[in-house]
PDB file of N, CA and C in Angstrom:
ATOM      1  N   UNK A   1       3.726  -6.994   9.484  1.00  0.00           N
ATOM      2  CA  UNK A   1       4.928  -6.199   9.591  1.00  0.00           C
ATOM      3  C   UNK A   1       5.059  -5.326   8.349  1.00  0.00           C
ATOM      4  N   UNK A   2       5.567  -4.309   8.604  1.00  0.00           N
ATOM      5  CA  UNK A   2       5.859  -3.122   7.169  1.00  0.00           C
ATOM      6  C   UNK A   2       7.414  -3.539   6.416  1.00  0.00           C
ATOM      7  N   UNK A   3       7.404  -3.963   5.765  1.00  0.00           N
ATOM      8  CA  UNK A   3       8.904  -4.571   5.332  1.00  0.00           C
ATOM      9  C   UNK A   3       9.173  -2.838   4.320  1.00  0.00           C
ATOM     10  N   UNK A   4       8.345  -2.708   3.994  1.00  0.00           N
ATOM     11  CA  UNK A   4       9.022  -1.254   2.799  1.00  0.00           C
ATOM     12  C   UNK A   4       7.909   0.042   3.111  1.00  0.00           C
ATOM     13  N   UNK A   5       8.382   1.064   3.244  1.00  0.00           N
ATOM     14  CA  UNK A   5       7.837   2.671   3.361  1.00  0.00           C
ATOM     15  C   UNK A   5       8.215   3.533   2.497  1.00  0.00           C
ATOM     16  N   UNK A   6       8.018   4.102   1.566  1.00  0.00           N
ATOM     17  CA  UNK A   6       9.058   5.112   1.341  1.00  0.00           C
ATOM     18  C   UNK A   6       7.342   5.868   0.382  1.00  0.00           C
ATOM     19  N   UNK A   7       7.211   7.512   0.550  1.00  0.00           N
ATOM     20  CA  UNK A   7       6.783   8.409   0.794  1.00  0.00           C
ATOM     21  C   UNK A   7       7.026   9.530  -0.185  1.00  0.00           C
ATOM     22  N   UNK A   8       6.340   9.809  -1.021  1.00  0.00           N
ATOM     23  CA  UNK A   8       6.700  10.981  -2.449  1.00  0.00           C
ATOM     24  C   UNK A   8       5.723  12.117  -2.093  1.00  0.00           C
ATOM     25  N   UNK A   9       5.966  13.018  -1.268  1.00  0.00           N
ATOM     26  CA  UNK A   9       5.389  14.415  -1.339  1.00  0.00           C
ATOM     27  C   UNK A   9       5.720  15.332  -2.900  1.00  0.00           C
ATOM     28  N   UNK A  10       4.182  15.855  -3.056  1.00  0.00           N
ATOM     29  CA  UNK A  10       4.192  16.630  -4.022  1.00  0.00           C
ATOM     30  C   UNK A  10       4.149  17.580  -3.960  1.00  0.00           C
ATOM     31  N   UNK A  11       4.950  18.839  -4.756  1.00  0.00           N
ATOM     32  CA  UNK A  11       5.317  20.472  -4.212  1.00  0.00           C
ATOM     33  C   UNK A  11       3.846  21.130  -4.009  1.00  0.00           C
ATOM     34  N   UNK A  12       3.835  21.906  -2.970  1.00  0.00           N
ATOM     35  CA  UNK A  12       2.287  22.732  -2.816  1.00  0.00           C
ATOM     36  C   UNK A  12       1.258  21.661  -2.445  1.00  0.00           C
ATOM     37  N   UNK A  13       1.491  20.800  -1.781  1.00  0.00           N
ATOM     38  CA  UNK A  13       0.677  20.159  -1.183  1.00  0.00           C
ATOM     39  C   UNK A  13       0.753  19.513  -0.193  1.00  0.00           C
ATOM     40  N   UNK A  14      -0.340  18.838   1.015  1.00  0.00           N
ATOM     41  CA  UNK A  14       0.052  18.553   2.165  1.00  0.00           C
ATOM     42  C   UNK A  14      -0.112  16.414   1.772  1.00  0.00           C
ATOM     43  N   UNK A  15      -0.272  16.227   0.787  1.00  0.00           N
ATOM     44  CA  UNK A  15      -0.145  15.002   0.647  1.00  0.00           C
ATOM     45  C   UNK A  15       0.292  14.180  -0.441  1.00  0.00           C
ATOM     46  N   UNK A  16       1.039  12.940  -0.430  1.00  0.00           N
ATOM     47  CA  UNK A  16       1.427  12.383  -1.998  1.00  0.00           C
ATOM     48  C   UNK A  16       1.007  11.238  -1.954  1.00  0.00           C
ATOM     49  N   UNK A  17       1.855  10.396  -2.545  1.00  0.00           N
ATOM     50  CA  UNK A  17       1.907   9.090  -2.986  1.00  0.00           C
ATOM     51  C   UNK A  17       2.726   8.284  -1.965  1.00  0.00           C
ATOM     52  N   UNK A  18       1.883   6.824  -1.235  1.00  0.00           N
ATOM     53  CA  UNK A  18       2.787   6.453  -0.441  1.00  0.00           C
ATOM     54  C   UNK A  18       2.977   4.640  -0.934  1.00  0.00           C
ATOM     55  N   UNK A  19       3.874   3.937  -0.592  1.00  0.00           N
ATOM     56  CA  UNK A  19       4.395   2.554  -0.982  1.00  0.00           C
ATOM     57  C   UNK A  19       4.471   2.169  -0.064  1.00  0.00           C
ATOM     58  N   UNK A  20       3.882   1.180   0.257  1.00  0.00           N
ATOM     59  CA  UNK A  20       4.484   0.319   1.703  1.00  0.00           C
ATOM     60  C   UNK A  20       4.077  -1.257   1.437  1.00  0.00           C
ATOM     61  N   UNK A  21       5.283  -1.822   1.714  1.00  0.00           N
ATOM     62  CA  UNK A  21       5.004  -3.273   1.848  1.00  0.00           C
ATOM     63  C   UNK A  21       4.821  -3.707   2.793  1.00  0.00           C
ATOM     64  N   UNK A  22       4.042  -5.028   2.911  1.00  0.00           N
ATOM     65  CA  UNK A  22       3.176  -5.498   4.229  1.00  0.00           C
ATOM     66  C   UNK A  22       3.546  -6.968   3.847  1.00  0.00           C
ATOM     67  N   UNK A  23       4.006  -7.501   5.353  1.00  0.00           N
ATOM     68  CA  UNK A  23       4.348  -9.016   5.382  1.00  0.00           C
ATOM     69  C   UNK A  23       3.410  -9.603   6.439  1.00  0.00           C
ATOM     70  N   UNK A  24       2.957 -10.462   5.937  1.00  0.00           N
ATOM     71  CA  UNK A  24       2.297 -11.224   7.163  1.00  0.00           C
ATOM     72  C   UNK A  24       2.173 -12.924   7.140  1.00  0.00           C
ATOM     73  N   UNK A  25       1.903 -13.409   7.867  1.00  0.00           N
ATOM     74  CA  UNK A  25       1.949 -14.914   8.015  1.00  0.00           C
ATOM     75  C   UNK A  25       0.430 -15.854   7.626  1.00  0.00           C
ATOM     76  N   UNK A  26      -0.570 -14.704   7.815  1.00  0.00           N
ATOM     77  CA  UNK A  26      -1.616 -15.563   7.479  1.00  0.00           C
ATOM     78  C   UNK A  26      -2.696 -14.775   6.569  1.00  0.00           C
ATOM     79  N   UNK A  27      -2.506 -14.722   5.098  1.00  0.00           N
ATOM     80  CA  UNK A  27      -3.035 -14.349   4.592  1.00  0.00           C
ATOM     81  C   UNK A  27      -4.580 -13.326   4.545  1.00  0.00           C
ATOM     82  N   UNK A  28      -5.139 -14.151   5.199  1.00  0.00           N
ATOM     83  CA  UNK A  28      -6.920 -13.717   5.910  1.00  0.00           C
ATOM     84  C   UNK A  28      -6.410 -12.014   6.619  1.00  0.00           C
ATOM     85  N   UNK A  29      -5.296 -12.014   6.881  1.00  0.00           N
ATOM     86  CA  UNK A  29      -5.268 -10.757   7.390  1.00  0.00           C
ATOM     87  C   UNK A  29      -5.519  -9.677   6.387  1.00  0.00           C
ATOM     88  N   UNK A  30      -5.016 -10.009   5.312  1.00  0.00           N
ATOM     89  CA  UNK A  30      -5.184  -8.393   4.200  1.00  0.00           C
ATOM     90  C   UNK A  30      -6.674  -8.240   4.283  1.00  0.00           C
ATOM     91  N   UNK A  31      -7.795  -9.665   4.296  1.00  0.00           N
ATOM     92  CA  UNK A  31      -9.124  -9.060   4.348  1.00  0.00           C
ATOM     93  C   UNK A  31      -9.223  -8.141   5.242  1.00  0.00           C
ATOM     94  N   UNK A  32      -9.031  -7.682   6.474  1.00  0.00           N
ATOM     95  CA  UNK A  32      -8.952  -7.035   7.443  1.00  0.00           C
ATOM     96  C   UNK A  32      -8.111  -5.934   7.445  1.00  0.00           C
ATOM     97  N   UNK A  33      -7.006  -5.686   6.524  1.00  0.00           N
ATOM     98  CA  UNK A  33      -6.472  -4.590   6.149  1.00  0.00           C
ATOM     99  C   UNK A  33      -7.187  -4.122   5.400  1.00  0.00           C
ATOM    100  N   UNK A  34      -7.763  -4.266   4.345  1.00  0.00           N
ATOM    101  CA  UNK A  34      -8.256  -4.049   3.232  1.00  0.00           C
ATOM    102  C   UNK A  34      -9.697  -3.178   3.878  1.00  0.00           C
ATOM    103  N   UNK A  35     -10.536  -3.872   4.579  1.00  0.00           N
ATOM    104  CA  UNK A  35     -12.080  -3.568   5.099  1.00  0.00           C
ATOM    105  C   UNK A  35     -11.386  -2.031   6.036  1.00  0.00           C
ATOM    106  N   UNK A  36     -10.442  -2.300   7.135  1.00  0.00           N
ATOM    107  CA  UNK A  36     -10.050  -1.101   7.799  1.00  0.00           C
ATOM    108  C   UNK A  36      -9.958   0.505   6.492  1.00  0.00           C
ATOM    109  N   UNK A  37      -8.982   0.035   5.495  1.00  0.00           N
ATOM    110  CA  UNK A  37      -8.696   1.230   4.779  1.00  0.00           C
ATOM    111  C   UNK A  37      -9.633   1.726   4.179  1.00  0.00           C
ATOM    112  N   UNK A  38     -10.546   0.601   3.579  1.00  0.00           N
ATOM    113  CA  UNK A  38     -11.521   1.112   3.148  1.00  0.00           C
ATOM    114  C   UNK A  38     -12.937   1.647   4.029  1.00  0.00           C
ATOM    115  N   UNK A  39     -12.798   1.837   5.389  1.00  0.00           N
ATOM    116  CA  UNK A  39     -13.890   2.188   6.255  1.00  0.00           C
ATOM    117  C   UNK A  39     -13.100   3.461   6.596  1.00  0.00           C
ATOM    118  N   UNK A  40     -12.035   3.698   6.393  1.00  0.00           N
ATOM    119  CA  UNK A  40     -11.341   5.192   6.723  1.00  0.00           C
ATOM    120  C   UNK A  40     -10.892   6.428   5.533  1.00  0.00           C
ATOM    121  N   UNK A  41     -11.406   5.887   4.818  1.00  0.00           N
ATOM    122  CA  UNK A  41     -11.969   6.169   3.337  1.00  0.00           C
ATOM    123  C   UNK A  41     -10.590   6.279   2.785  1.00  0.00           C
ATOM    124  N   UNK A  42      -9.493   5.324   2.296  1.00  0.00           N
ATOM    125  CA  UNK A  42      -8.009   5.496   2.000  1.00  0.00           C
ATOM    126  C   UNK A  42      -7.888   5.444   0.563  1.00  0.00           C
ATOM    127  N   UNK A  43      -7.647   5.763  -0.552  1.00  0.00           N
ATOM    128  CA  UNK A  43      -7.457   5.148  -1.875  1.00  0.00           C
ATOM    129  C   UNK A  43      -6.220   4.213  -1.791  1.00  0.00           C
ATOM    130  N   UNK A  44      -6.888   3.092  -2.165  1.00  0.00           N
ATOM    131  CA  UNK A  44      -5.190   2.525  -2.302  1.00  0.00           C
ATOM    132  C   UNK A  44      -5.251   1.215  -3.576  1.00  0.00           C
ATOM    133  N   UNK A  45      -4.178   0.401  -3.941  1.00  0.00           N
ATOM    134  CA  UNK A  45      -3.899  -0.147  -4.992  1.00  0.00           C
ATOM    135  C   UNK A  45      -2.992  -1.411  -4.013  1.00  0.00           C
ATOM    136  N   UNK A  46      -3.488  -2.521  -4.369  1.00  0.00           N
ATOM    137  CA  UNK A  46      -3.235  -3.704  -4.439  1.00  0.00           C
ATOM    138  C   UNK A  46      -2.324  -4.210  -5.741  1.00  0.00           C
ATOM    139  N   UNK A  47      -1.231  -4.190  -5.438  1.00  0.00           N
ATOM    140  CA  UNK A  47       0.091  -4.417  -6.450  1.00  0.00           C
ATOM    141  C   UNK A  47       0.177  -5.758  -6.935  1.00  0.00           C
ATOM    142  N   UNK A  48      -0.093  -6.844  -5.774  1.00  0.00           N
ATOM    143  CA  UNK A  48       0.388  -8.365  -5.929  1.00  0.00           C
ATOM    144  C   UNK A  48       0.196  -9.044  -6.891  1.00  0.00           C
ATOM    145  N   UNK A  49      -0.712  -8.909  -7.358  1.00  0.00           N
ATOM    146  CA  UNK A  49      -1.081  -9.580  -8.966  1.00  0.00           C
ATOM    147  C   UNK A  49      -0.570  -8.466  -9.969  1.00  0.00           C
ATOM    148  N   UNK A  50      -0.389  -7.537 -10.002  1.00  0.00           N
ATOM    149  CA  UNK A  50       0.374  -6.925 -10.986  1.00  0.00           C
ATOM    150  C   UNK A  50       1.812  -6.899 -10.900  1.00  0.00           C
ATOM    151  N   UNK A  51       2.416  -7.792 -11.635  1.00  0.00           N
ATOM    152  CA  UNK A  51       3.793  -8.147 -12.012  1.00  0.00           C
ATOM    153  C   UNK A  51       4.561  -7.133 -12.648  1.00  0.00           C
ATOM    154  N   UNK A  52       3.946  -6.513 -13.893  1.00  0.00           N
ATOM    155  CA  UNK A  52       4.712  -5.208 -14.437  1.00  0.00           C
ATOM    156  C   UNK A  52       4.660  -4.139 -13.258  1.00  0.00           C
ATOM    157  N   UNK A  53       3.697  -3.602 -12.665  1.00  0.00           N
ATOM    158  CA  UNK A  53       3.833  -2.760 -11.305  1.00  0.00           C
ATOM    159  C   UNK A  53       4.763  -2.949 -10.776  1.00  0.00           C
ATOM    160  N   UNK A  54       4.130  -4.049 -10.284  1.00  0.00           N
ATOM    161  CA  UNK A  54       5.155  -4.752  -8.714  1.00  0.00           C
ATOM    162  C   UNK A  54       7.057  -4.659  -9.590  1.00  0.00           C
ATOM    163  N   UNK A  55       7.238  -4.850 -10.228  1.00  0.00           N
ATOM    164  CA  UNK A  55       8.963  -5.066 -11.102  1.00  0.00           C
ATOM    165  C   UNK A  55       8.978  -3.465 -11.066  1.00  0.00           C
ATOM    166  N   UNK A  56       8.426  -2.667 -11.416  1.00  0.00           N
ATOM    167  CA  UNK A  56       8.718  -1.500 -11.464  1.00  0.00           C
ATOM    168  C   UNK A  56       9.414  -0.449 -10.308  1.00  0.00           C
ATOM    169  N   UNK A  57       8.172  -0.874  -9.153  1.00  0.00           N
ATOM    170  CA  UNK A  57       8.279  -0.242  -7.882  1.00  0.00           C
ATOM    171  C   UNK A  57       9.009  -0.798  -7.688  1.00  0.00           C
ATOM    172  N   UNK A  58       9.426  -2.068  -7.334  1.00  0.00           N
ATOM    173  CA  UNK A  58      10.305  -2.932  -6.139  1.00  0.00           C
ATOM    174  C   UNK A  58      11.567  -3.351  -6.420  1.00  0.00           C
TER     175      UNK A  58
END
């Protein structure tokens, strides 16, 4: 489930910075999130172990 979205477009461009939180029940799933984004070539950042991040954003 997506518990958080929220979306920062940058001026003169067609793309930004996006946040989304992801809830799920059985862990093994992020492997499978993780392999998808990265086969669709996505940059992205794994927050959960970063505590100063994660306090910042959330």
């Amino acid at each position: 489930d997506i518990a958080r979205f929220e979306y920062l477009k940058k001026s003169a461009r067609n793309f930004g910075s996006v946040l989304i939180g992801i809830e799920t029940s059985k862990p093994e799933n992020f492997v499978r999130l993780f392999a998808h984004l990265d086969d669709a070539g996505f940059t992205y950042s794994d927050i959960t172990n970063d505590e100063t991040l994660a306090q910042f954003l959330i």
